[in-house]
C-alpha atoms as a PDB file:
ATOM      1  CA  UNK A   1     100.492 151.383  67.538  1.00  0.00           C
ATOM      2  CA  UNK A   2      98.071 150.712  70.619  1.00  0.00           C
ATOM      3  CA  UNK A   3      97.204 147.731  69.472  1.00  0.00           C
ATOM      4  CA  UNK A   4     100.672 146.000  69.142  1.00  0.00           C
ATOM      5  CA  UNK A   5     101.444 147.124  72.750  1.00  0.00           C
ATOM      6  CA  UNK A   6      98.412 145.858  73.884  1.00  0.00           C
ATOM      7  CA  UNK A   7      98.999 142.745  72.326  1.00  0.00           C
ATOM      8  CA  UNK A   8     102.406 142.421  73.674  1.00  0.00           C
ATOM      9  CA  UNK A   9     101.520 143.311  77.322  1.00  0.00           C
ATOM     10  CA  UNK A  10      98.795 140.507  77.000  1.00  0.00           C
ATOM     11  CA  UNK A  11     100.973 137.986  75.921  1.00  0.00           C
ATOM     12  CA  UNK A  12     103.557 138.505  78.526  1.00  0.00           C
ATOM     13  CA  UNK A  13     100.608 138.819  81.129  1.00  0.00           C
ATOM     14  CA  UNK A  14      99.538 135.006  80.450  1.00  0.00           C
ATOM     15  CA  UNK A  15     103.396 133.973  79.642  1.00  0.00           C
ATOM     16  CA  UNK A  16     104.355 134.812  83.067  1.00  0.00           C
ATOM     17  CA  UNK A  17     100.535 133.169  84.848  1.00  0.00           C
ATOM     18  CA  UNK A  18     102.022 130.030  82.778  1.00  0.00           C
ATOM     19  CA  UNK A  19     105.135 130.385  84.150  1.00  0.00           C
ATOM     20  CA  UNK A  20     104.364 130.397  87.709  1.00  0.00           C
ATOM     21  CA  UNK A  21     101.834 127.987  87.506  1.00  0.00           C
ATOM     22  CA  UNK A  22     104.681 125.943  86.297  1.00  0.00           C
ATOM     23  CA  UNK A  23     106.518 126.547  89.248  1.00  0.00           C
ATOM     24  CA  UNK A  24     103.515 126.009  92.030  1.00  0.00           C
ATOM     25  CA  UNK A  25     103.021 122.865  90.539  1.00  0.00           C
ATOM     26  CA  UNK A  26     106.686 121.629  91.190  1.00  0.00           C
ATOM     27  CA  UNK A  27     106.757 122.882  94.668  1.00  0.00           C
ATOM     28  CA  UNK A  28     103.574 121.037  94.877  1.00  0.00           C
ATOM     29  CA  UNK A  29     105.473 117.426  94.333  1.00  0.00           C
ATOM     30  CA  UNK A  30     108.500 117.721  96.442  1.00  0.00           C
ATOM     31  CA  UNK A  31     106.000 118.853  99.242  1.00  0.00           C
ATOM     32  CA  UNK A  32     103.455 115.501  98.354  1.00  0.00           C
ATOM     33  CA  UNK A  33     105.709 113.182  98.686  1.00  0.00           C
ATOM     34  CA  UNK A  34     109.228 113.455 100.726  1.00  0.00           C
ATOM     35  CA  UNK A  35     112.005 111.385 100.179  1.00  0.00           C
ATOM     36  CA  UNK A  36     111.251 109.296 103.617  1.00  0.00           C
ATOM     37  CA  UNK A  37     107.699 108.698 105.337  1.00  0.00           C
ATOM     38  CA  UNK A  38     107.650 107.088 108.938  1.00  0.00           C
ATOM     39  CA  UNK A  39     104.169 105.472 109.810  1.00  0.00           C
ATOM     40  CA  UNK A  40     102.637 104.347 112.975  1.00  0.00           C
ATOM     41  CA  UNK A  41     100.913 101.054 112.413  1.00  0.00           C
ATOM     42  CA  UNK A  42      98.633  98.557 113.849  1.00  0.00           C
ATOM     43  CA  UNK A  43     100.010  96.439 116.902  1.00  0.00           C
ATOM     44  CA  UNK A  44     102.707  99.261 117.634  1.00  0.00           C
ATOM     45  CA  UNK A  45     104.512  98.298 114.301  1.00  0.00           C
ATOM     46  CA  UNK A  46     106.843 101.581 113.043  1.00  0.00           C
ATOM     47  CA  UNK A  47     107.029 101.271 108.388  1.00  0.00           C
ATOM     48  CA  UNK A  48     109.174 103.565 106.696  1.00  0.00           C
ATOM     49  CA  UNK A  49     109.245 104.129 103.052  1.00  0.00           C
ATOM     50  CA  UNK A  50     112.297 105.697 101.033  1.00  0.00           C
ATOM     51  CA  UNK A  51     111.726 106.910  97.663  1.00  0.00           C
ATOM     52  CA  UNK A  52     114.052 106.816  94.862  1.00  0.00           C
ATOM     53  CA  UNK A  53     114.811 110.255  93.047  1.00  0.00           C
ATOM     54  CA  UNK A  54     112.774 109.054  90.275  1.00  0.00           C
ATOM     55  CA  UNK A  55     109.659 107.590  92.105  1.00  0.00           C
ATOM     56  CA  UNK A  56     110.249 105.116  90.586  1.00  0.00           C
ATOM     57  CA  UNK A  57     111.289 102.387  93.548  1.00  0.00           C
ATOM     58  CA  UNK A  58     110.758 102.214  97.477  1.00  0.00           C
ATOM     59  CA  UNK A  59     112.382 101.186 100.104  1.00  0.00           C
ATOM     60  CA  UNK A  60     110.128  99.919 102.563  1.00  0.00           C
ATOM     61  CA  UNK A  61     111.292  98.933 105.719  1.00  0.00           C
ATOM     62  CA  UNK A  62     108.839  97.076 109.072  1.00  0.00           C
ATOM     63  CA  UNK A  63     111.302  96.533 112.298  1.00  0.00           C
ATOM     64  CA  UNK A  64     114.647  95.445 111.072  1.00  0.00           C
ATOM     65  CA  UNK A  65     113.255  93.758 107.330  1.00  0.00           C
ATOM     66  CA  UNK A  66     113.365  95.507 104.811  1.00  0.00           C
ATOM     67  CA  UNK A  67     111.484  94.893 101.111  1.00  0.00           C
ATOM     68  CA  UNK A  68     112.997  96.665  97.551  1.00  0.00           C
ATOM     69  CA  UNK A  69     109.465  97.760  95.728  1.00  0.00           C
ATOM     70  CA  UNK A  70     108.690  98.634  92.145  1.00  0.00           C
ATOM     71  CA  UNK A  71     105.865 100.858  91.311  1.00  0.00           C
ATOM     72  CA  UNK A  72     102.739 100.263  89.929  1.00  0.00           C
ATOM     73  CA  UNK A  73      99.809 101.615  88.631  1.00  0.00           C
ATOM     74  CA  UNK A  74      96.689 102.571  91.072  1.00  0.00           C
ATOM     75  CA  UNK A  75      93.533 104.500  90.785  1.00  0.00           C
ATOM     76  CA  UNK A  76      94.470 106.396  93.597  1.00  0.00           C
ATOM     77  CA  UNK A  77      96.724 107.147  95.809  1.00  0.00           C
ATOM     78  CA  UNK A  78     100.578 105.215  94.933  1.00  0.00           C
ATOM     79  CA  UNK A  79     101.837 101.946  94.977  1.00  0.00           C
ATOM     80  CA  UNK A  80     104.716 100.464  95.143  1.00  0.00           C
ATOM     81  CA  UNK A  81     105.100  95.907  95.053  1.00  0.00           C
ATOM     82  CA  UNK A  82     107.327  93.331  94.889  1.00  0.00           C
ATOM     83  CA  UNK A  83     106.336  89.684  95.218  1.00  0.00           C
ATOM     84  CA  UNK A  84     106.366  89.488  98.932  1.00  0.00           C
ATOM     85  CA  UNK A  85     105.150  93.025  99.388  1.00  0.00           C
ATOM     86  CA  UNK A  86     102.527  95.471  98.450  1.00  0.00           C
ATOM     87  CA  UNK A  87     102.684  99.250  99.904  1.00  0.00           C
ATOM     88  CA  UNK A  88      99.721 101.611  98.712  1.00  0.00           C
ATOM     89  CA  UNK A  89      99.311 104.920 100.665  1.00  0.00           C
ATOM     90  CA  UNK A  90      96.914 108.249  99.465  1.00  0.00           C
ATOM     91  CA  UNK A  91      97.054 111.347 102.064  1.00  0.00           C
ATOM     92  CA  UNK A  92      98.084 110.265 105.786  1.00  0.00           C
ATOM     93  CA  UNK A  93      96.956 106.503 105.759  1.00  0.00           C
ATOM     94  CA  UNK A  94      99.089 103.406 104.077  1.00  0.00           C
ATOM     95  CA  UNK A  95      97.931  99.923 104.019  1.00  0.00           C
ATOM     96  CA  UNK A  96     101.062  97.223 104.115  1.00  0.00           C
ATOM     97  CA  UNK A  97     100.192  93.598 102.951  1.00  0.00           C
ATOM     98  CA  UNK A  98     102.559  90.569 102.376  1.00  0.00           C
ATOM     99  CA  UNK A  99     102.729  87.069 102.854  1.00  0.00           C
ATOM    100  CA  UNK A 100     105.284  87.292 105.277  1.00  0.00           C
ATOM    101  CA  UNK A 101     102.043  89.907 107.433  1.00  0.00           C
ATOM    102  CA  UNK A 102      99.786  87.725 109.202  1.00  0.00           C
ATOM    103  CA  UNK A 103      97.173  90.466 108.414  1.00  0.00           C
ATOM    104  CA  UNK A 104      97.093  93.948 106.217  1.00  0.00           C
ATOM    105  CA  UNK A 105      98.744  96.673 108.299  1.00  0.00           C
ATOM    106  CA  UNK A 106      96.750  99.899 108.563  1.00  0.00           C
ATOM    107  CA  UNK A 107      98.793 102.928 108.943  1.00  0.00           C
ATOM    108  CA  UNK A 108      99.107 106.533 109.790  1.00  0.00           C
ATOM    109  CA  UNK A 109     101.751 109.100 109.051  1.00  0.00           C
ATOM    110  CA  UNK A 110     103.624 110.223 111.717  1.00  0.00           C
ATOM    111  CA  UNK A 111     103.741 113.609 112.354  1.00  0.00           C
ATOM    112  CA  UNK A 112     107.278 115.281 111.625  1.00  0.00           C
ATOM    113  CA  UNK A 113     109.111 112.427 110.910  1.00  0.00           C
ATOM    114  CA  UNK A 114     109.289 113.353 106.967  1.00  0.00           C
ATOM    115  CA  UNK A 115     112.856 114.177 105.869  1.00  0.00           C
END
């Protein structure tokens, strides 16, 4: 009889470690990566990026354009393109490129701004 109850308490020990591993790991996303990101960028230039619900598309905006992205794939980090635009960002920093950039921007997430 020991040993069933044993068993049992075991078993319910590791279903519940599973279960709230489970849940750290979802908090985990929402906090990774909000539904808006403002950047500070070279030359004084402000980026935001809106994420769909599905993470699936961006929308990133520079001044008063604004660019519809897909994602991609990338080793690191995420990325989102279109064929004007590419947007890749990993922790704080985001690099911008396009053809319509005279250069790569090289950004930093602004503190707060996240909604």
């Amino acid at each position: 009889m020991r040993k069933s109850i044993a068993g049992k308490s075991g078993l319910l020990r590791n279903m519940f470690a599973g279960t709230m591993l489970l849940l750290l790991s979802a908090c985990g996303v929402s906090e990774e990566m909000p539904d808006t990101i403002s950047y500070a960028c070279d030359q004084g230039v402000v980026a935001k990026v809106a994420f769909s619900p599905q993470r699936d598309r961006a929308r990133l905006e520079i001044g008063a354009l604004s660019y519809d992205l897909q994602a991609i794939d990338a080793d690191s980090g995420i990325k989102y393109s279109n064929d004007k635009m590419l947007y890749w960002a990993k922790d704080d920093e985001a690099e911008i490129s396009g053809v319509e950039l005279l250069k790569p921007l090289k950004c930093k997430r602004r503190d707060g701004e996240d909604s």
